[in-house]
Protein backbone atom coordinates (compact mmCIF):
# COMPACT_ATOMS: atom_id res chain seq x y z
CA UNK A 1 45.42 45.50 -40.19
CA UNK A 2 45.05 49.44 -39.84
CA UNK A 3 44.34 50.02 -35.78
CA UNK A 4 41.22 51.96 -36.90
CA UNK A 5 39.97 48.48 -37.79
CA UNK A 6 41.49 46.43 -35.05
CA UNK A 7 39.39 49.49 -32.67
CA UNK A 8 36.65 48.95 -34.52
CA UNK A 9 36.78 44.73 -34.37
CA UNK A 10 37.37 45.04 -30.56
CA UNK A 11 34.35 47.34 -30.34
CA UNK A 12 32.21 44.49 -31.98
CA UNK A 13 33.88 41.97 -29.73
CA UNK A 14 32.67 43.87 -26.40
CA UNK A 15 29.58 44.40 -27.90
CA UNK A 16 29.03 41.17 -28.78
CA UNK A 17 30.54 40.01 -25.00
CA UNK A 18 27.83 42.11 -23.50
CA UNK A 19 24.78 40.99 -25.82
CA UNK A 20 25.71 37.74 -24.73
CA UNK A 21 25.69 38.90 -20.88
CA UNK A 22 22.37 40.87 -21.44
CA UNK A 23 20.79 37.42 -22.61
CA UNK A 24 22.45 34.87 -20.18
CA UNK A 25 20.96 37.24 -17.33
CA UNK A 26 17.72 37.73 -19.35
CA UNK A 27 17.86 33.79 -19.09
CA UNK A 28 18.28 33.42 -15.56
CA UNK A 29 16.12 36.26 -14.80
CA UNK A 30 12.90 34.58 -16.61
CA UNK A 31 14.18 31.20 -14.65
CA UNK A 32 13.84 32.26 -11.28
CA UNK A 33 10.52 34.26 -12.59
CA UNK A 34 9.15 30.88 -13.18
CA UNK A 35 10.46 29.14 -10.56
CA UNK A 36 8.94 31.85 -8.48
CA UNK A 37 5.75 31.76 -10.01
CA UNK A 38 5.18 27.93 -9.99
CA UNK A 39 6.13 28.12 -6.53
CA UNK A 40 3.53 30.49 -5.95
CA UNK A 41 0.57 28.68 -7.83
CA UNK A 42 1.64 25.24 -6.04
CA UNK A 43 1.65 27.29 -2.47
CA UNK A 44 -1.74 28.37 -3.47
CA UNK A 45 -3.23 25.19 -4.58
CA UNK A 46 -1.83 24.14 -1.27
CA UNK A 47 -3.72 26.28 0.74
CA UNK A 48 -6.79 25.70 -1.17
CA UNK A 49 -6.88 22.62 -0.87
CA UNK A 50 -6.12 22.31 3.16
CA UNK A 51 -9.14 24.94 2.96
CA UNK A 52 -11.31 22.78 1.15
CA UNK A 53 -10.52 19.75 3.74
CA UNK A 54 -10.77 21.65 6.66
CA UNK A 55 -14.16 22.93 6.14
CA UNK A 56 -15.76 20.15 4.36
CA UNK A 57 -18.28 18.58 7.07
CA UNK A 58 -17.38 15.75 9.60
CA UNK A 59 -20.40 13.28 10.60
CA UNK A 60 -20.90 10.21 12.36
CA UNK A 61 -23.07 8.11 13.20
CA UNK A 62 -21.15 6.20 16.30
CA UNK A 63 -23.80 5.48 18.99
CA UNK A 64 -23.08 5.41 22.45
CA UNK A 65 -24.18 6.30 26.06
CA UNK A 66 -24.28 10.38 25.80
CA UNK A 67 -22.63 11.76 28.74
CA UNK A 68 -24.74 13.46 31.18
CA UNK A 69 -24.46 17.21 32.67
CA UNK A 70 -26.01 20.34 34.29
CA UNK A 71 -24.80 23.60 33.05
CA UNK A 72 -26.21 26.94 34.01
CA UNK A 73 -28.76 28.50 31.42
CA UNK A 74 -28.51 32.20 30.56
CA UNK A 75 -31.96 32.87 31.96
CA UNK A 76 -30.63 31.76 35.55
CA UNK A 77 -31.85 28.26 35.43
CA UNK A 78 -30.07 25.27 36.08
CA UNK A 79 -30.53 22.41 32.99
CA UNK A 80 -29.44 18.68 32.86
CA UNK A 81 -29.44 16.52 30.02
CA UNK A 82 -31.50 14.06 31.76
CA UNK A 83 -34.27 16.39 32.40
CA UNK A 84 -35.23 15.70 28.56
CA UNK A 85 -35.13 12.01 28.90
CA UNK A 86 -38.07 10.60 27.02
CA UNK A 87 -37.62 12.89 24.04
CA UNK A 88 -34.66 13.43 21.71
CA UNK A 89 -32.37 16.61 22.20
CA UNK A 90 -29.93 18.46 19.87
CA UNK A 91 -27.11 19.92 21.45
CA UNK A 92 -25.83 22.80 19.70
CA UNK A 93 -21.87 22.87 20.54
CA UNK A 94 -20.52 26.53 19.14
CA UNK A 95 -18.08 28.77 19.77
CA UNK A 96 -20.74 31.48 21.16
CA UNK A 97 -19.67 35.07 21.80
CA UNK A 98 -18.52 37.32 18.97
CA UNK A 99 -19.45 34.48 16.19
CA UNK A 100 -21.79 36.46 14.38
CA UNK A 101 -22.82 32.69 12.38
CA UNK A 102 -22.84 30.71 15.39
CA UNK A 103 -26.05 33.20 16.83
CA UNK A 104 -27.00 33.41 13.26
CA UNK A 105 -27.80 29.60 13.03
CA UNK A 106 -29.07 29.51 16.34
CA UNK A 107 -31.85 32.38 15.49
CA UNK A 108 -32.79 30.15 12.32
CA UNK A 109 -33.43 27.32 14.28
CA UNK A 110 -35.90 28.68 16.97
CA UNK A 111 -37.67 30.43 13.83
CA UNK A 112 -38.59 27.02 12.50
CA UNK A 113 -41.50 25.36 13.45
CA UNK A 114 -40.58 21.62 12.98
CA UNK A 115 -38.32 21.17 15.35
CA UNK A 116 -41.44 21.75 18.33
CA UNK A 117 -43.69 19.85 16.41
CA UNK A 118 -41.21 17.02 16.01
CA UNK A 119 -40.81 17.08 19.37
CA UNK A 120 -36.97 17.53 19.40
CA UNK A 121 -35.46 20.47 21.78
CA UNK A 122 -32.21 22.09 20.59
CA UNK A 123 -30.00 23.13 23.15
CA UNK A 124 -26.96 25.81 22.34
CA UNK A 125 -24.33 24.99 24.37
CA UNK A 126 -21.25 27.49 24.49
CA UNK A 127 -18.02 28.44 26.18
CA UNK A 128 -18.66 32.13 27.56
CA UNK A 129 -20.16 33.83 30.58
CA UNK A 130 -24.06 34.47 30.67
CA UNK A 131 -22.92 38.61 30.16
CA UNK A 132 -21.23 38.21 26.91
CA UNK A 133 -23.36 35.87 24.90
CA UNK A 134 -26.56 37.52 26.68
CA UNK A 135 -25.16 40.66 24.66
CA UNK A 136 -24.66 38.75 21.38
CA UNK A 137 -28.13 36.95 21.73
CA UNK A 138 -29.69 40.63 22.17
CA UNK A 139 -27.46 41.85 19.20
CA UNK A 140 -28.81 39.06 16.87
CA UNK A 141 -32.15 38.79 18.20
CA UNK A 142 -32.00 35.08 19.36
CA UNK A 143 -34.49 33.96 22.46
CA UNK A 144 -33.23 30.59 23.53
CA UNK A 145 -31.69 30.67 26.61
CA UNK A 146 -27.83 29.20 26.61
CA UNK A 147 -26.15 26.74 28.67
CA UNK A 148 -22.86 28.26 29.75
CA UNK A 149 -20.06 25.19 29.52
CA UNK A 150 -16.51 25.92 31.29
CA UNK A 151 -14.92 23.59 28.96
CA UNK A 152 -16.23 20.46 30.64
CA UNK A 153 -19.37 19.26 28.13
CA UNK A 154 -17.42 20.41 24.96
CA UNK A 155 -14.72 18.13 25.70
CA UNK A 156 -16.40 15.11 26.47
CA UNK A 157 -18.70 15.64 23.42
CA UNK A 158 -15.36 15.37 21.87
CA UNK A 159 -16.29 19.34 20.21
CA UNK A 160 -12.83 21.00 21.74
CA UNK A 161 -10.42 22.28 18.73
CA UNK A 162 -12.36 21.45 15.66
CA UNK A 163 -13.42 24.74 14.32
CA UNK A 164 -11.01 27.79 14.24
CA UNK A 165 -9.91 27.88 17.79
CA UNK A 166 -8.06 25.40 19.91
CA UNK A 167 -9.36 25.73 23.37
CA UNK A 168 -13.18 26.38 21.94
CA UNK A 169 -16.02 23.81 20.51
CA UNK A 170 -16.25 23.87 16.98
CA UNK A 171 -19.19 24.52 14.82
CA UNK A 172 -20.99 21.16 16.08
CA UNK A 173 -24.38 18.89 16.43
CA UNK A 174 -24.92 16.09 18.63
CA UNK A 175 -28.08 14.18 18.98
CA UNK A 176 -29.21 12.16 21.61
CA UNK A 177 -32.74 10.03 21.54
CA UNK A 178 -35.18 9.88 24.13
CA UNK A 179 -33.16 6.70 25.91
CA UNK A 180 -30.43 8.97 26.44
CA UNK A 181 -28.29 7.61 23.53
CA UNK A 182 -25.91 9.26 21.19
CA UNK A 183 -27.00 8.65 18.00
CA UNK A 184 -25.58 11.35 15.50
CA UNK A 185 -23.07 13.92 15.57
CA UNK A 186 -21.60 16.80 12.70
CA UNK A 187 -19.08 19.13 12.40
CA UNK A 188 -19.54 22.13 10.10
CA UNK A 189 -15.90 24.24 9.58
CA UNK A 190 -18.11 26.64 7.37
CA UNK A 191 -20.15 28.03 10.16
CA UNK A 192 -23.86 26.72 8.88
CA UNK A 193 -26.28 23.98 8.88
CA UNK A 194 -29.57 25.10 7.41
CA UNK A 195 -32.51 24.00 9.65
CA UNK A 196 -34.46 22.07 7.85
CA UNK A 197 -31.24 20.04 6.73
CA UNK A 198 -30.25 19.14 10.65
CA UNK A 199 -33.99 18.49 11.33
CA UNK A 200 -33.47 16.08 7.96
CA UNK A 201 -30.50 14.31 9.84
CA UNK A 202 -32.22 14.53 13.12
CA UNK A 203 -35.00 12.43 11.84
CA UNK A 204 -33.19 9.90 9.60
CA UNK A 205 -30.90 8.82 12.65
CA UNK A 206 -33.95 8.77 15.32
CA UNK A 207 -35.58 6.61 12.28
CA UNK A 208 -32.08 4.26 11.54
């Protein structure tokens, strides 16, 4: 064998060596692509579904002696649950100031009519002093006057950490009849009830 062809077979040997290299890197390069990339969709699914549960609604129809309270109102007054014994009450459990959705639904609800004529009072209940959510009620255009919780109501209404902050009520209903009974509670995660649907469940769990 002439060296010019022993040069030229070792050429094709290297070559070949580093094809080989090129495609066993290629190899592991698409594998941890695809790992990556299932990762990735199963992470997502993940968090879609944990979004999915945590904002689906939580209701429940548990009766039981509603606790009593007086909270100051936003328009100076001082309100107890009692004071609407003899008529069913909503209390409107939300996390108030700077929750553009929680003044939102509120505004929705004194617009409609049925509620009065049904005879049921809705009462917003929230966490914040009467300066802030006076400023948010002004900012949204909302008239009924809020009762300003320390902490106190929300907690024993069992509302405390289940929306998107901890130490706040979540996005939450509670009615209680006329003999001072809880009959019905819900928890919305997305932030809305429409009116005539909480008037719907109002009225189905006065009727149960």
């Amino acid at each position: 064998m002439t060296s010019a062809t022993a040069a030229r077979k070792q050429r094709a040997a290297a070559l070949a060596q580093v094809r080989h290299d090129q495609q066993r890197r290629d190899r592991r390069r698409r594998l941890v692509i695809t790992t990556a990339s299932t990762a990735l969709v199963v992470l997502v699914v993940a968090v879609v579904t944990a979004a999915l549960l945590s904002s689906r609604e939580v209701t429940s129809t548990e009766a039981g002696p509603a606790p009593d309270f007086t909270l100051e109102s936003t328009d100076g007054s001082a309100v107890s649950l009692s004071d609407f014994r003899g008529s069913p009450v909503v209390l409107y459990f939300n996390e108030g100031a700077g929750c553009g959705s929680c003044l939102q639904q509120m505004g929705e609800i004194e617009k409609d009519p049925a509620f009065a004529e049904a005879g049921i009072t809705v009462l917003p209940i929230v966490m914040n002093t009467a300066e802030q959510i006076t400023a948010d009620m002004n900012t949204y255009g909302v008239t009924t006057p809020f009762l300003l919780d320390d902490g106190t109501v929300s907690e024993q209404y069992g509302t405390l950490g289940t929306g998107m902050h901890a130490g706040l009520p979540g996005h939450s209903f509670v009615l209680v009849d006329a003999d001072g009974t809880r009959r019905w509670s819900g928890n919305y995660p997305s932030m809305w009830l429409a009116p005539d649907d909480l008037l719907d469940q109002v009225q189905a769990n006065l009727a149960a």
